[in-house]
C-alpha atoms as a PDB file:
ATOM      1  CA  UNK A   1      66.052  46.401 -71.341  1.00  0.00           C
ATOM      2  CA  UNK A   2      63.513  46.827 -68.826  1.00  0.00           C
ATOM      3  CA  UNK A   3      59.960  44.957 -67.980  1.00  0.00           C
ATOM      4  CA  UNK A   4      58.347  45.560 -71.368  1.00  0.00           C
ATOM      5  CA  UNK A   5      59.878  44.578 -74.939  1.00  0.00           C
ATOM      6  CA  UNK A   6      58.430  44.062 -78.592  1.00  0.00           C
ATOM      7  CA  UNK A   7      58.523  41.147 -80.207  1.00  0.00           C
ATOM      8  CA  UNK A   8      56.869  40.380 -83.411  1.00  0.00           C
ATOM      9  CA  UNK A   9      55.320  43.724 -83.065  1.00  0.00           C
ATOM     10  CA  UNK A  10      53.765  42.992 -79.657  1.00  0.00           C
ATOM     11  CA  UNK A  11      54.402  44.470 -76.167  1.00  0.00           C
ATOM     12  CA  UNK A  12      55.038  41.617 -73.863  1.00  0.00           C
ATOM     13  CA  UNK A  13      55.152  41.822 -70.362  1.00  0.00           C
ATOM     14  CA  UNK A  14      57.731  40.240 -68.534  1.00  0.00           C
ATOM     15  CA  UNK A  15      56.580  39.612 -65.772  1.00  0.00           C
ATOM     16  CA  UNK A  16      53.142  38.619 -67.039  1.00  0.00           C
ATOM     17  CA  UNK A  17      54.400  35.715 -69.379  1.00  0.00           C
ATOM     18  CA  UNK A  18      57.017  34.736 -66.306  1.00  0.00           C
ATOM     19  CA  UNK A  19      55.013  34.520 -62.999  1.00  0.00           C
ATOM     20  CA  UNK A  20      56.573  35.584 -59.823  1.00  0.00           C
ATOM     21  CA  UNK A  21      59.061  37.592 -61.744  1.00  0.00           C
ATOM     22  CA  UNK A  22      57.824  40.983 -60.325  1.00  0.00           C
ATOM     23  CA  UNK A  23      60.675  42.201 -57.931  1.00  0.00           C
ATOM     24  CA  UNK A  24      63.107  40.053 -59.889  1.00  0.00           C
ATOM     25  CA  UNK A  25      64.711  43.071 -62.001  1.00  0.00           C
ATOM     26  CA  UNK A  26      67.736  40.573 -62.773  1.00  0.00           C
ATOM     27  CA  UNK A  27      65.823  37.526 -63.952  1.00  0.00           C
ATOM     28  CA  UNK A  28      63.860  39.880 -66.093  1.00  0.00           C
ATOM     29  CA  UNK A  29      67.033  41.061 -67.607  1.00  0.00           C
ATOM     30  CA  UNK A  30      68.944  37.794 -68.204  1.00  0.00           C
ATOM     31  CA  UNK A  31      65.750  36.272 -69.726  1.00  0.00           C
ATOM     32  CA  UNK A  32      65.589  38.945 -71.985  1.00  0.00           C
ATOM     33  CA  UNK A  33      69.439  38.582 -72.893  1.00  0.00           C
ATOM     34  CA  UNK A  34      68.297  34.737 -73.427  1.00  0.00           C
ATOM     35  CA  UNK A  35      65.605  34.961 -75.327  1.00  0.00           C
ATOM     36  CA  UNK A  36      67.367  37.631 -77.964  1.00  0.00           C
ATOM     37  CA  UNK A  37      70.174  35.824 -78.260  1.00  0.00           C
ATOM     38  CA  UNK A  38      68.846  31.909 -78.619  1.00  0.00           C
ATOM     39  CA  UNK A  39      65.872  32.507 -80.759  1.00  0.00           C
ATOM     40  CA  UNK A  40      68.346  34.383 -83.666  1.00  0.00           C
ATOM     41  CA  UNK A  41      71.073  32.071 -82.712  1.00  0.00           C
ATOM     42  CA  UNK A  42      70.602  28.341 -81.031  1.00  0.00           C
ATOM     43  CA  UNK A  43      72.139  27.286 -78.049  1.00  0.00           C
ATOM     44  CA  UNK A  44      75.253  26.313 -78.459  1.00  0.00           C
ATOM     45  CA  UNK A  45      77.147  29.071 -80.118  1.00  0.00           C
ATOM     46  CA  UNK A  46      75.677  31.522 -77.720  1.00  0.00           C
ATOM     47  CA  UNK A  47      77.898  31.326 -74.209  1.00  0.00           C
ATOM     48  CA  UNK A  48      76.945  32.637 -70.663  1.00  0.00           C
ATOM     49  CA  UNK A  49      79.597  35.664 -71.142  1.00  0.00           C
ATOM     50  CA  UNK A  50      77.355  37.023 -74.014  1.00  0.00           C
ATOM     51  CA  UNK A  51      74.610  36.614 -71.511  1.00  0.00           C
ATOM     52  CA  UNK A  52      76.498  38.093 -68.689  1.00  0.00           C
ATOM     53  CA  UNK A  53      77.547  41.501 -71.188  1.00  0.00           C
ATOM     54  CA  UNK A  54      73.791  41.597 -72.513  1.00  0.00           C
ATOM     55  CA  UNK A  55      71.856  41.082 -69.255  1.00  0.00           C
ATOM     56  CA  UNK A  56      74.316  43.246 -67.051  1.00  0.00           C
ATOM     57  CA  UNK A  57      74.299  41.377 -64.444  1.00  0.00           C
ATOM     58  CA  UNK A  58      76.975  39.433 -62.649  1.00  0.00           C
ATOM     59  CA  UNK A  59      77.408  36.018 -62.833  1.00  0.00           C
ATOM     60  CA  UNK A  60      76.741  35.093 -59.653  1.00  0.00           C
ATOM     61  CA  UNK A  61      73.514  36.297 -60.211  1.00  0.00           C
ATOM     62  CA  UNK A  62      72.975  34.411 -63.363  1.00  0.00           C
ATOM     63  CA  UNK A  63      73.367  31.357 -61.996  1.00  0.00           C
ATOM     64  CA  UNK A  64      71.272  32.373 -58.734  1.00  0.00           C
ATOM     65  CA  UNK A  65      68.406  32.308 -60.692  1.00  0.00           C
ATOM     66  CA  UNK A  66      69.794  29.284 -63.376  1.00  0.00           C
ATOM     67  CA  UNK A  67      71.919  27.020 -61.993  1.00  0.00           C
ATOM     68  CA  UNK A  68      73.240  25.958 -65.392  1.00  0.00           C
ATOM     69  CA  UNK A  69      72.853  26.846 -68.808  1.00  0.00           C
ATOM     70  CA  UNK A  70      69.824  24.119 -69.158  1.00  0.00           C
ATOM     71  CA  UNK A  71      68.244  25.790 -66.799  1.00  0.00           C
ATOM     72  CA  UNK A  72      68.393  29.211 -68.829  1.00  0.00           C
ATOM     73  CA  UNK A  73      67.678  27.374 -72.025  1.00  0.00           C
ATOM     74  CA  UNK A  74      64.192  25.780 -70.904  1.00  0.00           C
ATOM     75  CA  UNK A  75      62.740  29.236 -69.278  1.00  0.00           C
ATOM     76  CA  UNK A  76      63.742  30.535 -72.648  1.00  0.00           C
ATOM     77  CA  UNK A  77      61.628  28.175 -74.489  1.00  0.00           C
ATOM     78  CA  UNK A  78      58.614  28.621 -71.902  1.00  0.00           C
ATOM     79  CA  UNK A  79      58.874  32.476 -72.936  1.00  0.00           C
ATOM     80  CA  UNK A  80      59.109  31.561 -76.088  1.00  0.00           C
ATOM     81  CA  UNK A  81      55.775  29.545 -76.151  1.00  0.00           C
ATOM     82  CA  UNK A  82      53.927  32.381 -74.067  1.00  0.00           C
ATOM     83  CA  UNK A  83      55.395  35.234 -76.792  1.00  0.00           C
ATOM     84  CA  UNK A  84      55.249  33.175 -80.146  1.00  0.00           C
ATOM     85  CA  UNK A  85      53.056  30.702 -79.765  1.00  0.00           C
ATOM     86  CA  UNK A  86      49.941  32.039 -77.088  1.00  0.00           C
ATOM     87  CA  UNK A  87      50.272  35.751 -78.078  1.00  0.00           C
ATOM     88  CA  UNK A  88      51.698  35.737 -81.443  1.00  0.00           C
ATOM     89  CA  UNK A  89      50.193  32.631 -83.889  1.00  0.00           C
ATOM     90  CA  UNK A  90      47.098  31.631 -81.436  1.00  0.00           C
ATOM     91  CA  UNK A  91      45.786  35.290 -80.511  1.00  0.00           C
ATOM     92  CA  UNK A  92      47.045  36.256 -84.244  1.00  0.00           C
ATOM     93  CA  UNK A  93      44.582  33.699 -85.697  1.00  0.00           C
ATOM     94  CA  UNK A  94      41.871  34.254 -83.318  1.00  0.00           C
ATOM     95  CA  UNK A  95      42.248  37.948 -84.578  1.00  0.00           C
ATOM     96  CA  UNK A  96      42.070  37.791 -88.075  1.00  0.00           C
ATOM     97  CA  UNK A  97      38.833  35.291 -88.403  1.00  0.00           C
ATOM     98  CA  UNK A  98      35.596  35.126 -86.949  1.00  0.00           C
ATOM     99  CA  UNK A  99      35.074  31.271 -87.574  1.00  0.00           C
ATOM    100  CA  UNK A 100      37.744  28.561 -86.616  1.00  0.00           C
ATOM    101  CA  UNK A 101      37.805  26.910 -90.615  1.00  0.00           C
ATOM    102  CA  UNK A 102      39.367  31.056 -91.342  1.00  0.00           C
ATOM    103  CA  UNK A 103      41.782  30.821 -88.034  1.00  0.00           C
ATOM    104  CA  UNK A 104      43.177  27.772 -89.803  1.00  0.00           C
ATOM    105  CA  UNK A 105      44.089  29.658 -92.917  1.00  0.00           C
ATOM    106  CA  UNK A 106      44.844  32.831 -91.306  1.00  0.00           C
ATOM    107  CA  UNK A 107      48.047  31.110 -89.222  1.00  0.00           C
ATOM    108  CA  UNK A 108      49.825  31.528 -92.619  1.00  0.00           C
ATOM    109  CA  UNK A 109      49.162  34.750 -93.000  1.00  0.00           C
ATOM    110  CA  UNK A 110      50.671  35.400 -88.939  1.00  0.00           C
ATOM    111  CA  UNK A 111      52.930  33.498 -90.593  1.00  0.00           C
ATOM    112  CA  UNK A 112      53.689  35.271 -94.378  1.00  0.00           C
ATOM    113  CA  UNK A 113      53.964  38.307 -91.567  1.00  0.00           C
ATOM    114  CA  UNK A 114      56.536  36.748 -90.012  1.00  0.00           C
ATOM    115  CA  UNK A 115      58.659  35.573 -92.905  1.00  0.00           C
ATOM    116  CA  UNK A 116      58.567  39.217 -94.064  1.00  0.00           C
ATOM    117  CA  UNK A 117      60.336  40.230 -91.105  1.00  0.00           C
ATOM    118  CA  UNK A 118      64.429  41.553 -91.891  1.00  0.00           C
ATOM    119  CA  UNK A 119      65.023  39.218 -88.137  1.00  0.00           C
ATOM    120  CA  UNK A 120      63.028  36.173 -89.521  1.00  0.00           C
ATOM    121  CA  UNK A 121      64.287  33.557 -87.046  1.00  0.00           C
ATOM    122  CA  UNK A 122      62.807  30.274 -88.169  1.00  0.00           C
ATOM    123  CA  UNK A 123      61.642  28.480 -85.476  1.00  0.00           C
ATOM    124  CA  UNK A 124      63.393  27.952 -81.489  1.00  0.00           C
ATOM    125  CA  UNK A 125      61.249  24.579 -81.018  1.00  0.00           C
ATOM    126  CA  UNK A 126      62.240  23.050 -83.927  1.00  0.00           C
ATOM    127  CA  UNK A 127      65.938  24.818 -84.225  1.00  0.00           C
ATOM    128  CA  UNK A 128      66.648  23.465 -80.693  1.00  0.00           C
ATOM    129  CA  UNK A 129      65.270  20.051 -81.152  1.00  0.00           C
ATOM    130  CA  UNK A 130      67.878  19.360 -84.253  1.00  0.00           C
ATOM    131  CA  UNK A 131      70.727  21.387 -82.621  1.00  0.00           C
ATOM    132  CA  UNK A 132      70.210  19.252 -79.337  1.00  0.00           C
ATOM    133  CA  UNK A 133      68.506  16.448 -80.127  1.00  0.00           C
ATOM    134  CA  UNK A 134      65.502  15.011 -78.587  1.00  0.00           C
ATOM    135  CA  UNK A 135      66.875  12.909 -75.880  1.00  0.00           C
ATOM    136  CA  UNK A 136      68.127  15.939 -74.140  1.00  0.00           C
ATOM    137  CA  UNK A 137      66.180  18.106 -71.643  1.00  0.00           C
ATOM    138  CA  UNK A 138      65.544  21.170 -74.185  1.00  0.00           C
ATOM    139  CA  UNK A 139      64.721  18.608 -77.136  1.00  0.00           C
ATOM    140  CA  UNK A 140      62.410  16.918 -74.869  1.00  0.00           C
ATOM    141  CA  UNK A 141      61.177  20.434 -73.599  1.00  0.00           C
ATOM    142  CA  UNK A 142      60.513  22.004 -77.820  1.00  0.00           C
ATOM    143  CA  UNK A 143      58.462  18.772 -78.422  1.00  0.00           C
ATOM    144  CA  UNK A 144      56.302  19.693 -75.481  1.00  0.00           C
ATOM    145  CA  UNK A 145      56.050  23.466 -76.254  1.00  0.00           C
ATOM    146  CA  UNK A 146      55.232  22.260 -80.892  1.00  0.00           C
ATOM    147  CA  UNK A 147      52.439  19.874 -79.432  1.00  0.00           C
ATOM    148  CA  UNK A 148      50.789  23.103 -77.820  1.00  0.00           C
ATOM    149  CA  UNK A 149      50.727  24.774 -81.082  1.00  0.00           C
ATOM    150  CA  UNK A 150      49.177  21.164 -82.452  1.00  0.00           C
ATOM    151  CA  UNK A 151      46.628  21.070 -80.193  1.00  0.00           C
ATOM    152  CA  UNK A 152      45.744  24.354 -80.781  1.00  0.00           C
ATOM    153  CA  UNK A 153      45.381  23.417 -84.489  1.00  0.00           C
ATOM    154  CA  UNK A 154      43.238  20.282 -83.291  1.00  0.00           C
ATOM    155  CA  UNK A 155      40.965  22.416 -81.179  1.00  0.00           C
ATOM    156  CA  UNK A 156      40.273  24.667 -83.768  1.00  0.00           C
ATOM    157  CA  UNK A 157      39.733  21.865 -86.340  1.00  0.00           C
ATOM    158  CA  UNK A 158      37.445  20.324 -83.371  1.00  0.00           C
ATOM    159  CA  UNK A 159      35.344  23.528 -83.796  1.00  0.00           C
ATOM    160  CA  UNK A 160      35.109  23.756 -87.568  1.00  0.00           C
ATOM    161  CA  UNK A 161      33.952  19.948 -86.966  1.00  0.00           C
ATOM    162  CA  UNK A 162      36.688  18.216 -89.062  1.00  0.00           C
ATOM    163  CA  UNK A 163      36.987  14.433 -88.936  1.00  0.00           C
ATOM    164  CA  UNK A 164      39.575  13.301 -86.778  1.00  0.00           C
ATOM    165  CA  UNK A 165      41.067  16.415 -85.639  1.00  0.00           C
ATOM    166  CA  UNK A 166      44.080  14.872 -84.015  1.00  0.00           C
ATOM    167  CA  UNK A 167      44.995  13.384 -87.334  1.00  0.00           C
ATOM    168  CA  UNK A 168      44.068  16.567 -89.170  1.00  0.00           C
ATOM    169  CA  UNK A 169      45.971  18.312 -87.085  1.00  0.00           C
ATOM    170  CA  UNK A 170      49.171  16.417 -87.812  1.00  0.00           C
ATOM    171  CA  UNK A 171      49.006  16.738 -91.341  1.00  0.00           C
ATOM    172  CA  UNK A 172      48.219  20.720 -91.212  1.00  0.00           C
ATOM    173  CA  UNK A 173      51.600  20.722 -88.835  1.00  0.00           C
ATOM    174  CA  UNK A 174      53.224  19.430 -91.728  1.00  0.00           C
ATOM    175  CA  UNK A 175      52.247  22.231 -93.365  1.00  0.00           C
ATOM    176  CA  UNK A 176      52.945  25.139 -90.905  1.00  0.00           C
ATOM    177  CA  UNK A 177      57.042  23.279 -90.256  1.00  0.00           C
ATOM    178  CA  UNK A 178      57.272  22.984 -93.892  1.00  0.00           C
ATOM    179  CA  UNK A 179      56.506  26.655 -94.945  1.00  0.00           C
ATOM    180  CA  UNK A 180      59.055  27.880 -92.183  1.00  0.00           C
ATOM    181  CA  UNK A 181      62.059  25.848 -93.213  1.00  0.00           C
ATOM    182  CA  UNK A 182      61.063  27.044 -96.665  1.00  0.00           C
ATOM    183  CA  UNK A 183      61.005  30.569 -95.480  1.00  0.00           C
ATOM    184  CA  UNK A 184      64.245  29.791 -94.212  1.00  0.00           C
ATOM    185  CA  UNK A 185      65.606  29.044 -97.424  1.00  0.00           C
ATOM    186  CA  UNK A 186      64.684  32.619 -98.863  1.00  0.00           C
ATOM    187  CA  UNK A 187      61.188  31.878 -99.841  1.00  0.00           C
ATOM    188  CA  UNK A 188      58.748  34.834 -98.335  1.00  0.00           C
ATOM    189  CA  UNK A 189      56.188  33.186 -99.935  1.00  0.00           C
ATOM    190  CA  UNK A 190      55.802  30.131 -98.745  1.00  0.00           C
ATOM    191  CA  UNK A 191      53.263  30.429 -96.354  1.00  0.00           C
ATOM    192  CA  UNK A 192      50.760  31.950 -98.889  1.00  0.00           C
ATOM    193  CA  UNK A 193      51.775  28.558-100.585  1.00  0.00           C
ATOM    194  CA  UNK A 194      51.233  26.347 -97.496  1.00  0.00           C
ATOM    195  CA  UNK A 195      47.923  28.668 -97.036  1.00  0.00           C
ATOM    196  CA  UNK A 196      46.325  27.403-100.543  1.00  0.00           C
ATOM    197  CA  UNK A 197      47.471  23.731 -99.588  1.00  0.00           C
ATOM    198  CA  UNK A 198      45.983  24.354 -96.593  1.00  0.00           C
ATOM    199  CA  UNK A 199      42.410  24.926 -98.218  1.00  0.00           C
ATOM    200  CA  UNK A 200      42.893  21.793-100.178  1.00  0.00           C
ATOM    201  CA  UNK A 201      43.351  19.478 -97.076  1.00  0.00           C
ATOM    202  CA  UNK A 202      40.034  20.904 -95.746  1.00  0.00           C
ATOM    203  CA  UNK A 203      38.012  20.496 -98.283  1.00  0.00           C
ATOM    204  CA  UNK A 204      39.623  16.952 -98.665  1.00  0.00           C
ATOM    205  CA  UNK A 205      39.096  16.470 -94.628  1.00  0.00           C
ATOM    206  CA  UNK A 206      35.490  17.126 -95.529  1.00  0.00           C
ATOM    207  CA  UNK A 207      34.503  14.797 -97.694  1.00  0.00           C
END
């Protein structure tokens, strides 16, 4: 592992999605070793050891640079937001539609892209709020890092001049979570499904 990996088909830069991170071969690494391991995993049946072996690095250093596990587990899910959610669904919308009612629609098909994958993964926010629970630090953390996705889906309702985008915005969410535990269950399809619900809400929103 080194600086650079792919993930959903995109080069990320370490040490552009991790500021500060540019002499910090070893942080790079364990991150890395995080990030494959709790994203296709959860938390707690991964354990520092499997870490340790897929970082190579000692564990002395691990905990240098994460003082506990916690620690690990919420610069995980700040990756995770900066590779899934800023240059994977938001950029992947942006991409695929020139007007922000289109971006709206074409999240599900980022998304029918990603439940097509052989390593579909569901999703870490949600995964690690059920598996910890929202009073702890990471549960508190994934709500934080699914209301940036909202308000990404409020902004762009903002733009295509939707009433009440905040509201909107909570009922398309329904939407998105819904066609990824659905995925989750085997369907591939689902977020062409959640895609032609999705036009329905509009065109209710708009009248």
């Amino acid at each position: 592992m080194g600086a650079l990996f792919r993930e959903y088909g995109v080069l990320v830069s370490m040490t552009a999605a991790t500021p500060g991170l540019a002499k910090v071969t070893a942080r790079q690494r364990i991150l890395e070793a995080a990030y494959t391991l709790f994203s296709h995993r959860g938390i707690r049946d991964v354990s520092i050891d499997e870490v340790l072996e897929l970082s190579s690095v000692a564990k002395a250093t691990l905990y240098r640079h994460f003082p506990s596990k916690d620690d690990l587990v919420l610069a995980f899910l700040d990756l995770r937001e900066q590779v899934w959610t800023l240059d994977v669904v938001e950029a992947g919308a942006r991409e695929r539609a020139d007007n922000p009612e289109g971006q709206l629609l074409a999240i599900f098909d980022v998304y029918d892209d990603w439940f097509h994958r052989d390593d579909f993964e569901a999703c870490s926010f949600v995964n690690v709020l059920l598996e910890m629970g929202k009073a702890h630090p990471a549960g508190r953390a994934s709500i934080e890092h699914l209301a940036t996705l909202r308000q990404f889906v409020a902004g762009l309702a903002a733009e295509a001049e939707l009433p009440d985008p905040e509201e909107f915005a909570r009922s398309w969410y329904i939407l998105m979570k819904g066609s990824i535990v659905q995925a989750s269950e085997g369907d591939a399809g689902a977020a062409k499904r959640a895609q032609a619900m999705g036009r329905l809400l509009i065109e209710q929103s708009r009248r």
